[in-house]
C-alpha atoms as a PDB file:
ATOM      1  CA  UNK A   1     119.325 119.874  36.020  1.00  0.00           C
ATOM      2  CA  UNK A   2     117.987 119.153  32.612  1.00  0.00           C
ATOM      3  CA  UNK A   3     117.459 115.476  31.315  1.00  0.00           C
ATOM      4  CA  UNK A   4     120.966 116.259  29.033  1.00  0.00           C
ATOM      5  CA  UNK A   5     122.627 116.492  32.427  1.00  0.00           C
ATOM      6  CA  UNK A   6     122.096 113.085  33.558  1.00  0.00           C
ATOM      7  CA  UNK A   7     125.641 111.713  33.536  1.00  0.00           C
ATOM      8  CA  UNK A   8     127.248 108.942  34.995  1.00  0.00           C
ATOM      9  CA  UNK A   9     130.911 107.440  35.905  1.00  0.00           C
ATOM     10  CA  UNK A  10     131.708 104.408  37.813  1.00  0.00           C
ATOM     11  CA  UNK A  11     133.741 102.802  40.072  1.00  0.00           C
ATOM     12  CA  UNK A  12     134.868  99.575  37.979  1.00  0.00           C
ATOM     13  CA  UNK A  13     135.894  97.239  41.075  1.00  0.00           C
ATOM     14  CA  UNK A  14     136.781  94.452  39.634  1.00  0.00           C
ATOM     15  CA  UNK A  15     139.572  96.216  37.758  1.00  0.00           C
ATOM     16  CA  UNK A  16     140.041  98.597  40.772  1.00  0.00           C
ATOM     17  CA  UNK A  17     139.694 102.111  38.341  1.00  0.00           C
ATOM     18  CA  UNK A  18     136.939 104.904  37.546  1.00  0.00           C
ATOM     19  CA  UNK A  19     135.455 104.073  33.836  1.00  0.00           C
ATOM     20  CA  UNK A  20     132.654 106.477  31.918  1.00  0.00           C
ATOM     21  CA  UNK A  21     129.515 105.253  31.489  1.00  0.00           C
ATOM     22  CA  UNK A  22     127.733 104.864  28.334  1.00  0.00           C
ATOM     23  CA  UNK A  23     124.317 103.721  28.993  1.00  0.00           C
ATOM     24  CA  UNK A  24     122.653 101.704  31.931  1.00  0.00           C
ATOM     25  CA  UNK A  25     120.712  98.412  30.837  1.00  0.00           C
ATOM     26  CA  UNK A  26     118.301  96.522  32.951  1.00  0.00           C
ATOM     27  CA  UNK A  27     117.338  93.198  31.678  1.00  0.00           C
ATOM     28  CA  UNK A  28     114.343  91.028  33.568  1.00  0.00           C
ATOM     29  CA  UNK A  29     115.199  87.399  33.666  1.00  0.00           C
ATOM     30  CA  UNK A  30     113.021  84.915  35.706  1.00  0.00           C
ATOM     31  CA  UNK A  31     111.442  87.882  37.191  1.00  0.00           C
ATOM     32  CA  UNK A  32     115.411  88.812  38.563  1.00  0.00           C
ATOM     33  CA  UNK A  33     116.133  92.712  37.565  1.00  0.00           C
ATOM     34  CA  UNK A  34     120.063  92.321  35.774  1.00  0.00           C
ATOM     35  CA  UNK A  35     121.495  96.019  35.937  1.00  0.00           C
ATOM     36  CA  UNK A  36     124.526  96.276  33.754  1.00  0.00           C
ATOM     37  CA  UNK A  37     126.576  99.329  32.501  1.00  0.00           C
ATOM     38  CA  UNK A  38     128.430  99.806  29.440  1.00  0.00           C
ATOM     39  CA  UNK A  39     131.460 101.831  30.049  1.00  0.00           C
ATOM     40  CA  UNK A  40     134.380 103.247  28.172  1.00  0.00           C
ATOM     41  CA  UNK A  41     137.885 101.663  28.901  1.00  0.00           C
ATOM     42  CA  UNK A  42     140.091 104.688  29.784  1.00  0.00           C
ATOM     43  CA  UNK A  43     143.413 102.494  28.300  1.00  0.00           C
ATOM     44  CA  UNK A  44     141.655 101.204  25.158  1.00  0.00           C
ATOM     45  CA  UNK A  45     138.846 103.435  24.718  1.00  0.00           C
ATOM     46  CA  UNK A  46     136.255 100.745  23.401  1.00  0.00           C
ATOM     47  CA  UNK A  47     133.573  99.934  25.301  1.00  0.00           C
ATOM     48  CA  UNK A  48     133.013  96.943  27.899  1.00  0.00           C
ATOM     49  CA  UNK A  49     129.834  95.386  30.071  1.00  0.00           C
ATOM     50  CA  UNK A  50     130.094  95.607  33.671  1.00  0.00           C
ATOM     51  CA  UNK A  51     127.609  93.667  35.479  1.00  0.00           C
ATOM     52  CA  UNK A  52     125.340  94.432  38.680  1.00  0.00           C
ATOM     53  CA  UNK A  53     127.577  94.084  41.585  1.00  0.00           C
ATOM     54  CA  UNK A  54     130.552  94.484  40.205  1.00  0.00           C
ATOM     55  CA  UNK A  55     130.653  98.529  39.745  1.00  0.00           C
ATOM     56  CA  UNK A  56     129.365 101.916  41.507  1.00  0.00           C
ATOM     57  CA  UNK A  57     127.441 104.033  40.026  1.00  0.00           C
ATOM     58  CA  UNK A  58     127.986 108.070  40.344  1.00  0.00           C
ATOM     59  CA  UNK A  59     126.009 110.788  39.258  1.00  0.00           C
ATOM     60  CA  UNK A  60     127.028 114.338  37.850  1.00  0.00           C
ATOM     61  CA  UNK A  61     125.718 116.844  40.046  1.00  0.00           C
ATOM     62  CA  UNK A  62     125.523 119.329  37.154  1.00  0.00           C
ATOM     63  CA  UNK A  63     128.186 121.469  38.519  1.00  0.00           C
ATOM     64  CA  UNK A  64     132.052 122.161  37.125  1.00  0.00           C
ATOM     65  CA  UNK A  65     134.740 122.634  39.194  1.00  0.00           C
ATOM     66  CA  UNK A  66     137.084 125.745  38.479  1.00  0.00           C
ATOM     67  CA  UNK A  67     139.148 124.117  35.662  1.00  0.00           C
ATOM     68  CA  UNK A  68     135.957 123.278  34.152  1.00  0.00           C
ATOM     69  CA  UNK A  69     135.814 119.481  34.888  1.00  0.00           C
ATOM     70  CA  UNK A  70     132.949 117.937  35.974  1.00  0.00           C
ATOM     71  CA  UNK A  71     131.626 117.196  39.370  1.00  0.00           C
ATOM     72  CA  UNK A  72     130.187 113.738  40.549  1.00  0.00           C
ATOM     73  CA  UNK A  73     129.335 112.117  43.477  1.00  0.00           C
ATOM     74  CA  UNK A  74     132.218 110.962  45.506  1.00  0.00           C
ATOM     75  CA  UNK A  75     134.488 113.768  44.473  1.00  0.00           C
ATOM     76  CA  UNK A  76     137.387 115.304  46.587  1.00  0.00           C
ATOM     77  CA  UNK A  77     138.409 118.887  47.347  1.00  0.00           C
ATOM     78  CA  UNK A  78     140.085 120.445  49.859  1.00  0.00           C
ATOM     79  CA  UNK A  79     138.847 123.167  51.719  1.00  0.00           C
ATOM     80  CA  UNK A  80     140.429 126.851  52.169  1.00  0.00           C
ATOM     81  CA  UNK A  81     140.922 125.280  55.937  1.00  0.00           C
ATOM     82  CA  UNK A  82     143.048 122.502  54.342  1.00  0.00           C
ATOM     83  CA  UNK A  83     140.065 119.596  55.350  1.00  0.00           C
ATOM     84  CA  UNK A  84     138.859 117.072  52.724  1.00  0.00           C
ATOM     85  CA  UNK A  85     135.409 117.549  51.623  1.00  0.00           C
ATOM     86  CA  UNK A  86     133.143 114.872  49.924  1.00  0.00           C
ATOM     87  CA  UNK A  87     130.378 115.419  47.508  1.00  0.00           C
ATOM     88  CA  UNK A  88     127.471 112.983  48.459  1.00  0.00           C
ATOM     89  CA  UNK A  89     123.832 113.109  47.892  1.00  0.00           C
ATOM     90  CA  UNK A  90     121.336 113.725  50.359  1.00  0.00           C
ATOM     91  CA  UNK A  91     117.851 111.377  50.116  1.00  0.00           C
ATOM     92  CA  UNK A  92     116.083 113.333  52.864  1.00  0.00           C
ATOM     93  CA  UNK A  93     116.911 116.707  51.581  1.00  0.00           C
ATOM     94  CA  UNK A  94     116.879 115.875  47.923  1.00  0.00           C
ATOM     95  CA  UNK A  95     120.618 117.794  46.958  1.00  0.00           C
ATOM     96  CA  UNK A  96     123.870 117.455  46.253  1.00  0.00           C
ATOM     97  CA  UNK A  97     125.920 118.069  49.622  1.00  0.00           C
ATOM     98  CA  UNK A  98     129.307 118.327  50.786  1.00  0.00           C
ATOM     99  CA  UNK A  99     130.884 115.667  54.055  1.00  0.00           C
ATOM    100  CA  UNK A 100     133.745 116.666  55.684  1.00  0.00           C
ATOM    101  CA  UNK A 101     136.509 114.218  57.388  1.00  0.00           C
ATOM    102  CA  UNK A 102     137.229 114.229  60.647  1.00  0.00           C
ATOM    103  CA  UNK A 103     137.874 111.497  63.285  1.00  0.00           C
ATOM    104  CA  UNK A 104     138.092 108.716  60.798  1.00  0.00           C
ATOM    105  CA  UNK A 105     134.848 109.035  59.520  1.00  0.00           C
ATOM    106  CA  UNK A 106     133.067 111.455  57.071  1.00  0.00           C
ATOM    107  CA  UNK A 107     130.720 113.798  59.224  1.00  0.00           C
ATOM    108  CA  UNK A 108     127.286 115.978  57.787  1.00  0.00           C
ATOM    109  CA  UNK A 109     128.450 119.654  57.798  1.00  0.00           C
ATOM    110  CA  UNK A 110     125.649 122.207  58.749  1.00  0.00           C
ATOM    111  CA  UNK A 111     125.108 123.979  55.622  1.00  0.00           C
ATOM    112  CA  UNK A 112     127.124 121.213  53.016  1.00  0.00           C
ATOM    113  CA  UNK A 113     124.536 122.575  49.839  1.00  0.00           C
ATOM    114  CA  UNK A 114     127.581 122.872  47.010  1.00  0.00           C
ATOM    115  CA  UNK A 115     125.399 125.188  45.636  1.00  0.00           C
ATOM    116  CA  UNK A 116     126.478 127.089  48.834  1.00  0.00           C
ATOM    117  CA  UNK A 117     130.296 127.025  48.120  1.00  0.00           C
ATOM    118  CA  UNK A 118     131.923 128.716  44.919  1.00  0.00           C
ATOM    119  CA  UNK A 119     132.523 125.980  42.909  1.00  0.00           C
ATOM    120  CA  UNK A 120     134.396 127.593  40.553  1.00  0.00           C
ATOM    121  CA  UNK A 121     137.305 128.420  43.023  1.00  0.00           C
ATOM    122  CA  UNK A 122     137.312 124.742  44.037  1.00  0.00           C
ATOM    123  CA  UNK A 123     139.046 121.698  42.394  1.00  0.00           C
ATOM    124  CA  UNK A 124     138.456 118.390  42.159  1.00  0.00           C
ATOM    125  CA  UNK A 125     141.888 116.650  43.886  1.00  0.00           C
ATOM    126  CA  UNK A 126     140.375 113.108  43.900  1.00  0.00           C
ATOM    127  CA  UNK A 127     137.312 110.524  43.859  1.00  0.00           C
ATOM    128  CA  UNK A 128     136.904 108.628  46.990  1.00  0.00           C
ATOM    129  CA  UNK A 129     137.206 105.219  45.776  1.00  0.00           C
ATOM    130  CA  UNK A 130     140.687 106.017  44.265  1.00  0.00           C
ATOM    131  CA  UNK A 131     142.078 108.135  46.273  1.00  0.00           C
ATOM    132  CA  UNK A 132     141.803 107.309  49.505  1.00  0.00           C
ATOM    133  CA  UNK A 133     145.435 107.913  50.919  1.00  0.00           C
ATOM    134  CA  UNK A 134     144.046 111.670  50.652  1.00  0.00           C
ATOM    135  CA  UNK A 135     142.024 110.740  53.799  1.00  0.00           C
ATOM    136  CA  UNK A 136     142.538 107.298  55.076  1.00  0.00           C
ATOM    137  CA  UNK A 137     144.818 107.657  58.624  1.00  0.00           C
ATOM    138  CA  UNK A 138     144.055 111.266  58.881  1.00  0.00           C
ATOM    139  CA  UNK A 139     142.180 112.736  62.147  1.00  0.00           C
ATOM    140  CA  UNK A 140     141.347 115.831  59.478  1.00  0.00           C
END
């Protein structure tokens, strides 16, 4: 992934909705690191400051889905087997991977590399942070 590729949305939690991100700042103030983002409002379209604390960050993973929208962390498909799948990152292995849910919780899968799966007969059904009736109270 090229430098161009470094996107980001966010999870806005005071006002409980997903939000674009503009730019990340990060002030230093008494030798305290402030992160801030300015994001896009999705109603009004003009920009606002979200502080550190008060928002997720999520990254593109440089991948489209098959109607050509973008793919970020936290994003929710469903599987040919009809199970919810996750896209999360992976420190250790340093990629993009896919969870699965199952018994409440989401689980590793073996081989979860999206650059595995055809992404391009996959679709994006939800983000995990607004969505979560797609897997909340389900065994699978």
């Amino acid at each position: 992934m090229d430098c161009d590729s470094y996107r980001f949305i966010a999870y806005d939690i005071k006002n409980d909705q997903m939000v674009k991100v503009w730019g990340i700042n990060y002030d230093d103030f008494d030798n305290k690191t402030i992160m801030s983002c300015i994001a896009v409002n999705p109603v009004t379209n003009g920009e606002y400051i979200i502080r550190k604390g008060d928002f997720i960050l999520y990254q593109y993973t440089g991948k489209d889905d098959k109607n050509g929208k973008e793919i970020y962390e936290g994003h929710l498909f469903l599987s040919d087997s009809k199970t919810i799948l996750k896209v999360t990152w992976n420190n250790v292995k340093s990629l993009y991977e896919f969870k699965w849910w199952y018994e409440g919780k989401w689980n590793y899968i073996f081989n979860g590399d999206i650059k595995t799966y055809d992404l391009h007969n996959m679709e994006i059904i939800g983000h995990e942070m607004t969505d979560k009736e797609l897997y909340k109270g389900k065994t699978r």
